[in-house]
Protein backbone atom coordinates (compact mmCIF):
# COMPACT_ATOMS: atom_id res chain seq x y z
CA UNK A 1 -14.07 203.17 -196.32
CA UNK A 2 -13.02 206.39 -198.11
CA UNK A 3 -15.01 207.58 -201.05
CA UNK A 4 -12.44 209.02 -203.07
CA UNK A 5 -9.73 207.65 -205.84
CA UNK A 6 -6.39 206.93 -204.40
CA UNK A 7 -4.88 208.08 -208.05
CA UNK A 8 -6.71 211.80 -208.12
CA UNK A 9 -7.38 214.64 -207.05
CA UNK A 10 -8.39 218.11 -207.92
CA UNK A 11 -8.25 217.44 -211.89
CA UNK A 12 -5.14 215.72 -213.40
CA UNK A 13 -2.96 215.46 -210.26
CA UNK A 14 -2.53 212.71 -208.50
CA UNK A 15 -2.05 212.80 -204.51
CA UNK A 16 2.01 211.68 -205.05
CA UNK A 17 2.90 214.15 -207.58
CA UNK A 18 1.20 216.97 -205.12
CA UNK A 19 2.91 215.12 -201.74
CA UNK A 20 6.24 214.94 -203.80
CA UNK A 21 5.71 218.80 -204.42
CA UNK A 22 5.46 219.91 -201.68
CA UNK A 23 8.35 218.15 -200.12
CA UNK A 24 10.13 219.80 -202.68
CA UNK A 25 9.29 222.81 -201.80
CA UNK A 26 9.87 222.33 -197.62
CA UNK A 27 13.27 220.71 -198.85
CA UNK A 28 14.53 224.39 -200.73
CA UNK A 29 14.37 225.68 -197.98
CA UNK A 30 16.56 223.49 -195.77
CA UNK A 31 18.62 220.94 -197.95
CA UNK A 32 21.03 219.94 -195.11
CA UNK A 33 17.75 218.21 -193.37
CA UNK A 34 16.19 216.06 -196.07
CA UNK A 35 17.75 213.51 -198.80
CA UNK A 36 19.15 215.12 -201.64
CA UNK A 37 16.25 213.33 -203.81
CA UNK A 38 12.89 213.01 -203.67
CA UNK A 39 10.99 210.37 -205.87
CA UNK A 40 8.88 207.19 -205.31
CA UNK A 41 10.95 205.52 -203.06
CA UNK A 42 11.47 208.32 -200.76
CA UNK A 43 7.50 208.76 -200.07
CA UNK A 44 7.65 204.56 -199.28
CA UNK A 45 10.39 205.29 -196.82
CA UNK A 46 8.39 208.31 -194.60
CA UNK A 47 5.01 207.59 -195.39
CA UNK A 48 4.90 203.67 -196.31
CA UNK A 49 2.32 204.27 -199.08
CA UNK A 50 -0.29 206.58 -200.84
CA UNK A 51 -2.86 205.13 -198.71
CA UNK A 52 -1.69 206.44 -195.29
CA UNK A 53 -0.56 209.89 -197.07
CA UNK A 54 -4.44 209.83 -197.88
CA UNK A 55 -5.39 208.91 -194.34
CA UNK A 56 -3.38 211.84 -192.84
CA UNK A 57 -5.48 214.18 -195.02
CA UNK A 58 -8.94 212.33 -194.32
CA UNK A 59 -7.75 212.53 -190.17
CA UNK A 60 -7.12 216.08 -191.27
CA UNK A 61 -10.15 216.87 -192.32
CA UNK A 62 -12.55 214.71 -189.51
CA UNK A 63 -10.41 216.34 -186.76
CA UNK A 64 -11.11 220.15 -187.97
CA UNK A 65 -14.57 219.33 -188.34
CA UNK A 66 -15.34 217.59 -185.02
CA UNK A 67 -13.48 220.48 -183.06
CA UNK A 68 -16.29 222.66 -184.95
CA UNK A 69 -18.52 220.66 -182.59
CA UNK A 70 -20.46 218.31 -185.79
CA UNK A 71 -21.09 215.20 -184.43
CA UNK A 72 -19.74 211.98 -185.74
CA UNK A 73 -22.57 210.64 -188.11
CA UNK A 74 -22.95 214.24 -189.66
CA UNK A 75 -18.90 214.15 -190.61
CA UNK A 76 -19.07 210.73 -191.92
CA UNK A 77 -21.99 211.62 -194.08
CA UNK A 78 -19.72 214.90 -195.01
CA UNK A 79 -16.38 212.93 -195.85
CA UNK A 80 -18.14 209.88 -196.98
CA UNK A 81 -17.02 207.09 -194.43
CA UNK A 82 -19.08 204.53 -192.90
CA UNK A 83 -19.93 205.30 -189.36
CA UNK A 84 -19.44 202.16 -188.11
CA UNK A 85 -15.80 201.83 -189.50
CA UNK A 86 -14.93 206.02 -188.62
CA UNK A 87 -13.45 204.77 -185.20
CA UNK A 88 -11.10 202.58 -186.09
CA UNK A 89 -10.26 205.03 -188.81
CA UNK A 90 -10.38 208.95 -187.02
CA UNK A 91 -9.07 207.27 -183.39
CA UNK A 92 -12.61 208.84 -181.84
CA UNK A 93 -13.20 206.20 -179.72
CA UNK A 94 -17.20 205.80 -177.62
CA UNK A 95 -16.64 204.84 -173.87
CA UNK A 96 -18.48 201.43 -174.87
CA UNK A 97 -15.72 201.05 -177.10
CA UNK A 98 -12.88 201.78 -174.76
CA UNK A 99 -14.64 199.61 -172.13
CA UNK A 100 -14.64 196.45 -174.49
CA UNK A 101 -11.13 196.77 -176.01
CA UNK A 102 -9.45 198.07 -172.19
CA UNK A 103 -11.41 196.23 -169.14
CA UNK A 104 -8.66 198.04 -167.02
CA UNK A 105 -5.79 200.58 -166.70
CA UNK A 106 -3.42 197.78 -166.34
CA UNK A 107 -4.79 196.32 -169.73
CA UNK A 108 -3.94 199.33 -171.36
CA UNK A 109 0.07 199.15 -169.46
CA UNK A 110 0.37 195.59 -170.69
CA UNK A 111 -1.03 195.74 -174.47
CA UNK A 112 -0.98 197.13 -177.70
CA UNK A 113 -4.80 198.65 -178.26
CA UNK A 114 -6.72 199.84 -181.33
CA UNK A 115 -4.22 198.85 -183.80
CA UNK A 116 -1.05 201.07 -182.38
CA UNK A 117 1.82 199.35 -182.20
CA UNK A 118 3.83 200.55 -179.51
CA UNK A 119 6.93 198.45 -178.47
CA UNK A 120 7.37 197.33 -174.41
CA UNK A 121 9.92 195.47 -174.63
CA UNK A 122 11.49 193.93 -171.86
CA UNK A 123 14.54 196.72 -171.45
CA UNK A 124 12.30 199.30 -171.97
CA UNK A 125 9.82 198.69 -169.00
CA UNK A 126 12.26 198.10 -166.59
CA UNK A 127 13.94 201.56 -167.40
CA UNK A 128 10.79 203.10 -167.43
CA UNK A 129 9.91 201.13 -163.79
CA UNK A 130 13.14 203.09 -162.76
CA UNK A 131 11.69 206.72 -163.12
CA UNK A 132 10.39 206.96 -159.71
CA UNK A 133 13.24 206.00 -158.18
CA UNK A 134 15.46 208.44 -160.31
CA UNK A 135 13.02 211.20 -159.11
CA UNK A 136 12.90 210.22 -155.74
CA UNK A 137 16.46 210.21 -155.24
CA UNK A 138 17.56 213.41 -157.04
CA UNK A 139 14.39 215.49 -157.00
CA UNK A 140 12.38 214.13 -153.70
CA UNK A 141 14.94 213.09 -151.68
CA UNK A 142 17.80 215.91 -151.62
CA UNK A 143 16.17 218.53 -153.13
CA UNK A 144 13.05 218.54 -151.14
CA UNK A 145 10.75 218.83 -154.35
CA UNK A 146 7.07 218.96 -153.23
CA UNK A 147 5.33 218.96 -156.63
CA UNK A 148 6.22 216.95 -159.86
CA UNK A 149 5.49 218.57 -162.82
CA UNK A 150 6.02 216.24 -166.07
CA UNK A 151 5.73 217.05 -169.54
CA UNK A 152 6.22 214.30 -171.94
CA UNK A 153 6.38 212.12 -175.51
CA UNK A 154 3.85 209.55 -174.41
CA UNK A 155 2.00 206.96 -176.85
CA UNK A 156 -1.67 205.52 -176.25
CA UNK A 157 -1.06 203.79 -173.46
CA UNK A 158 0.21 206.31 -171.32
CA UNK A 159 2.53 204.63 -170.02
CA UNK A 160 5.67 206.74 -168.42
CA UNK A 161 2.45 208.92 -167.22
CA UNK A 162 0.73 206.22 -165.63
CA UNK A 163 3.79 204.52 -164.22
CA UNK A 164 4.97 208.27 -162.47
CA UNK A 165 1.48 209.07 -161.37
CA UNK A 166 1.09 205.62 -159.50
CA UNK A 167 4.51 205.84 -157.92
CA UNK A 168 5.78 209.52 -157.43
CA UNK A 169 4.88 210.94 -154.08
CA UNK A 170 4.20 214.88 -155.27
CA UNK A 171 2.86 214.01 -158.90
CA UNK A 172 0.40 216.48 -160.25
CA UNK A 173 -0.98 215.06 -162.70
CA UNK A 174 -3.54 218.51 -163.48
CA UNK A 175 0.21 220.09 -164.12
CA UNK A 176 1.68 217.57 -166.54
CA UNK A 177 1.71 217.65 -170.51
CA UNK A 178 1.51 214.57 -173.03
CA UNK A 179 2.27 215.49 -176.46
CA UNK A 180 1.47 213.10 -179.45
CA UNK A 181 2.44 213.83 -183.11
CA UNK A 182 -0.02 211.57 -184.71
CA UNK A 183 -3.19 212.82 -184.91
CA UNK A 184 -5.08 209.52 -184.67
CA UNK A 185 -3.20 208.44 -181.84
CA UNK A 186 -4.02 212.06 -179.82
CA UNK A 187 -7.56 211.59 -181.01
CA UNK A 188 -7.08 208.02 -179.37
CA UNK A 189 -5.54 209.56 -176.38
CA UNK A 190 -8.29 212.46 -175.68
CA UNK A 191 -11.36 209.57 -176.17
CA UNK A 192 -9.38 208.14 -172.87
CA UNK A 193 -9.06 210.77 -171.14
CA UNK A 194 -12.59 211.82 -172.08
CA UNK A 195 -13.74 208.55 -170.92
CA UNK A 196 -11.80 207.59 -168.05
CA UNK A 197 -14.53 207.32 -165.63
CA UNK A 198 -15.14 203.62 -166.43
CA UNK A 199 -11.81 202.95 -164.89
CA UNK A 200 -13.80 204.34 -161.53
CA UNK A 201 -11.98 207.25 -159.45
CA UNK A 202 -8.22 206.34 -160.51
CA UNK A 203 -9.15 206.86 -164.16
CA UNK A 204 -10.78 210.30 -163.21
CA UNK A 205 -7.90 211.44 -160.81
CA UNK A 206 -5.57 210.38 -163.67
CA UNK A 207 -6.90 212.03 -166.93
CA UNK A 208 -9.56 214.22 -165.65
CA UNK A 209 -7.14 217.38 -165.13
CA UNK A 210 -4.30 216.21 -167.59
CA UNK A 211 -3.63 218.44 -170.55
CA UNK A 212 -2.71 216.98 -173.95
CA UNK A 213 -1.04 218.86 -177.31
CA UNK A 214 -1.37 217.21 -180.84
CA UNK A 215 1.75 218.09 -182.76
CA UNK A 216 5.80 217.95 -182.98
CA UNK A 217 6.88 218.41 -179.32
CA UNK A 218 9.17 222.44 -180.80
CA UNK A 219 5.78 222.73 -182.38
CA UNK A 220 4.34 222.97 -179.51
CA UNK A 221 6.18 224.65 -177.19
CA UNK A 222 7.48 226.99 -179.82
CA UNK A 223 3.94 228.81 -179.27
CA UNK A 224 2.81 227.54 -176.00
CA UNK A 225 3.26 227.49 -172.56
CA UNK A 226 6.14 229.52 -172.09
CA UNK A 227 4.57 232.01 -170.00
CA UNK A 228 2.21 229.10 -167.97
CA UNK A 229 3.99 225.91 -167.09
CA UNK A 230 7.29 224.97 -165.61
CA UNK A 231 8.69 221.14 -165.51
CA UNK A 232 11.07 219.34 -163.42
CA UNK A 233 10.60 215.81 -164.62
CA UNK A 234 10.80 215.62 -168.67
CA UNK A 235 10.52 212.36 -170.89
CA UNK A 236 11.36 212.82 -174.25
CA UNK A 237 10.83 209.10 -175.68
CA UNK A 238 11.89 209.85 -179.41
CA UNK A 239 10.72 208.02 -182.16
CA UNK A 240 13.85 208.47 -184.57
CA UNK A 241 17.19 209.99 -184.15
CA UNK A 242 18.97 212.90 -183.13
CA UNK A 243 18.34 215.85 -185.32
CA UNK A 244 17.87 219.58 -186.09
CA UNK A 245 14.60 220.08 -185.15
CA UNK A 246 15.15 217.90 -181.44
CA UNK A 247 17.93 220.91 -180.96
CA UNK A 248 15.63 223.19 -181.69
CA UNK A 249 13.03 221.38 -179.01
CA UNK A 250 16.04 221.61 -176.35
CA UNK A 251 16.17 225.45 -177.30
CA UNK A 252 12.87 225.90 -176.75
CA UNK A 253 12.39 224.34 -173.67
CA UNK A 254 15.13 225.92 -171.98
CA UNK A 255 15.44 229.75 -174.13
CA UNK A 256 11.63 229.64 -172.48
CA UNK A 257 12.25 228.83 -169.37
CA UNK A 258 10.01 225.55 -169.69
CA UNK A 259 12.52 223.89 -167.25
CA UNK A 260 12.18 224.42 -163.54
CA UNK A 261 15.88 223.23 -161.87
CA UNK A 262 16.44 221.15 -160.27
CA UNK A 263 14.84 218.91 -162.40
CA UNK A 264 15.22 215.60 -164.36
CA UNK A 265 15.36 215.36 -168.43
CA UNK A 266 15.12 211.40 -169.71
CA UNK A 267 16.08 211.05 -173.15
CA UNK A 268 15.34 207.99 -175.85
CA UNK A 269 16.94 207.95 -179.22
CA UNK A 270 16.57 205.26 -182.36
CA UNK A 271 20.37 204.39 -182.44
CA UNK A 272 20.14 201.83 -185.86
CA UNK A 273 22.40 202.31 -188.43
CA UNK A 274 20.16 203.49 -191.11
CA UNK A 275 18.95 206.63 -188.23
CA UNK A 276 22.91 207.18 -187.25
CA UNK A 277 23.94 207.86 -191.29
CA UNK A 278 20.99 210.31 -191.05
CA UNK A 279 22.75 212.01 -188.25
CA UNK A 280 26.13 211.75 -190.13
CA UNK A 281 24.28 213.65 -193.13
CA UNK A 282 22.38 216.16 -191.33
CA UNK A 283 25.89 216.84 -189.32
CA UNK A 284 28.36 216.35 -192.07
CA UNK A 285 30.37 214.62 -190.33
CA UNK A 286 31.41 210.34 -190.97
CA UNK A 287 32.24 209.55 -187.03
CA UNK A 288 29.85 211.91 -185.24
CA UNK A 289 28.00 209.92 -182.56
CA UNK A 290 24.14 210.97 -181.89
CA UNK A 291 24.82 210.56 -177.88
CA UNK A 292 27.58 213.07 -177.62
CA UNK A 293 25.43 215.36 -179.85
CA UNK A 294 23.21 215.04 -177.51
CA UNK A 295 25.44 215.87 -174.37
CA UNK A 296 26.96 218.81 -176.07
CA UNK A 297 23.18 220.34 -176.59
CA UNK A 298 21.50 219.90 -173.91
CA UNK A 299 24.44 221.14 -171.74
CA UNK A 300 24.99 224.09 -174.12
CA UNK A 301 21.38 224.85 -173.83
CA UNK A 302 21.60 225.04 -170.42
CA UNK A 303 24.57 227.11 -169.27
CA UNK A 304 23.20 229.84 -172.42
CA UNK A 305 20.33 230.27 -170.55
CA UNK A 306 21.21 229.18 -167.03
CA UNK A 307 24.91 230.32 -166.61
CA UNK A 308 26.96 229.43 -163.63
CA UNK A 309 24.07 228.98 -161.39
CA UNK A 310 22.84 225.45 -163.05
CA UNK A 311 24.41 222.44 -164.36
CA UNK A 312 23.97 219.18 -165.87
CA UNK A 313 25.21 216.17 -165.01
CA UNK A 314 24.45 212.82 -167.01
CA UNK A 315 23.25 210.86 -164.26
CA UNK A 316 22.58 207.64 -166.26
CA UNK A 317 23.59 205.90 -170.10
CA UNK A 318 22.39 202.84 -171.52
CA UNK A 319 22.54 201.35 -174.66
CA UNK A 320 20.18 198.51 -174.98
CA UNK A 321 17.97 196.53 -177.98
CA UNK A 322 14.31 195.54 -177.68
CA UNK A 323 12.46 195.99 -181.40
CA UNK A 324 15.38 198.27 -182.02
CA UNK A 325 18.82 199.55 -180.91
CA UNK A 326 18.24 202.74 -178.34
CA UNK A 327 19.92 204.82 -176.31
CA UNK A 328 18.50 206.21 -173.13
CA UNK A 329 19.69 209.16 -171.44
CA UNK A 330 19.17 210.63 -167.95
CA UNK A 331 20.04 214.14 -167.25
CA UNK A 332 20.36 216.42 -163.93
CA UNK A 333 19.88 219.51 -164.38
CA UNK A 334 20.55 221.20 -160.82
């Protein structure tokens, strides 16, 4: 395990006065997005304990080194972790790893791997099954769409990109995105895609050509992309709630053109209580609902950029409760 004190750091201050800081700080400058306090029980709430704020940093820190090309042994001598313990801990997974804990590309559909919990509940697979046939119907069918682009919010398993790339006639899979805010789980995802070969020539075909971002999905596409890729099937499977920076994502996607018409936009929001009085905060308003936020963006978004020429229709609603309550949205944009 980590070398280090969980109670200090550089002299006399300890890791939660300096994380508590510097929320402060990122708070000043937008109050309407964050609670109007910050103290103990606010870092429990976002970032469960000290430990994983700690984690973060040592992920940090084992990430910027291994993209300087040092090899694993030399960065766990550097940041004093055991090697044998640094996979579990960084997400850099060895192919004889991945081949023990996923025997198969269905394993990794069907179960929770390396530690990352990742919900499947029973509503959500069979609205994910129902992708292909949403594309095929208003993107294959009618519109006589040759090539699927996707860009999406996938999780280790892949699964939305797996599930589309098995049953989409037109799928490119070396013109699709996956974008992953955790950086243990991307470092998870690029050891799959880096070993995908023991899955034999599907796993190759699948991952071989596939592109995938670490960071917040406006993050990413506030910088990149704009002037390189074009989607027409988008799945943006939302851990949390509506909120100021998703708007901003919708911005970005369409002020930069990152939406190719006519093209398909799925949608997943948190709908529990305790994420809809965030939205009521963040909005200032008691009865606002997150969904017809939601509408009202994505079709402002669209006519801004688009005009007369394009519209969206909401194709498909439904509220429904696996782990959590959701809401799943399915937009045409056309």
């Amino acid at each position: 395990m980590a070398k280090f004190s969980i109670s200090s750091k550089n002299g006399t201050t300890s890791l939660t006065e300096e994380f508590l800081l510097k929320l402060e700080k990122i708070r000043a400058k937008s109050e309407s997005m964050y609670a109007p306090f910050l103290n103990e029980e606010f870092t429990e709430i976002y970032f469960h304990s000290v430990d994983n704020f700690i984690l973060q940093g040592l992920l940090e820190r084992y990430h910027g080194l291994r993209e300087q090309g040092l090899s694993r042994k030399d960065i766990c001598k550097k940041i004093g972790i055991e090697y044998d313990e640094s996979f579990y801990l960084t997400g850099d997974i060895t192919k004889n790893i991945l081949r023990e804990e996923c025997g198969s590309l269905d394993h990794l559909l069907e179960n929770e791997v390396f530690g990352v919990v990742n919900p499947n509940g029973k509503n959500k697979k069979r609205i994910r099954e129902s992708f292909p046939e949403l594309i095929e119907k208003y993107l294959i069918k009618d519109q006589e769409v040759k090539l699927i682009s996707y860009a999406g919010l996938e999780n280790v398993n892949f699964r939305s990109y797996i599930t589309l790339a098995r049953n989409v006639r037109g799928f490119s899979t070396d013109r699709s995105l996956i974008i992953e805010a955790n950086l243990r789980n991307y470092n998870i995802m690029n050891s799959i895609k880096r070993h995908a070969s023991i899955w034999g020539e599907e796993g190759i075909n699948l991952f071989e050509k596939l592109t995938i971002e670490n960071g917040l999905m406006s993050d990413v596409f506030k910088d990149l992309y704009y002037d390189t890729h074009r989607f027409n099937v988008l799945n943006l499977d939302f851990d949390g709630q509506f909120s100021p920076n998703k708007e901003l994502t919708f911005r970005l996607l369409f002020n930069n053109g990152l939406i190719s018409p006519p093209a398909l936009l799925f949608v997943t929001l948190n709908n529990n209580e305790s994420k809809r009085q965030w939205v009521r905060q963040w909005y200032r308003k008691d009865t606002i609902e997150q969904e017809n936020l939601l509408d009202k963006c994505v079709e402002d978004k669209c006519v801004r950029i688009y005009g007369g020429k394009n519209k969206v229709n909401l194709i498909y609603r439904e509220f429904y409760t696996d782990t959590s309550d959701m809401i799943f949205s399915a937009y045409h944009i056309k």
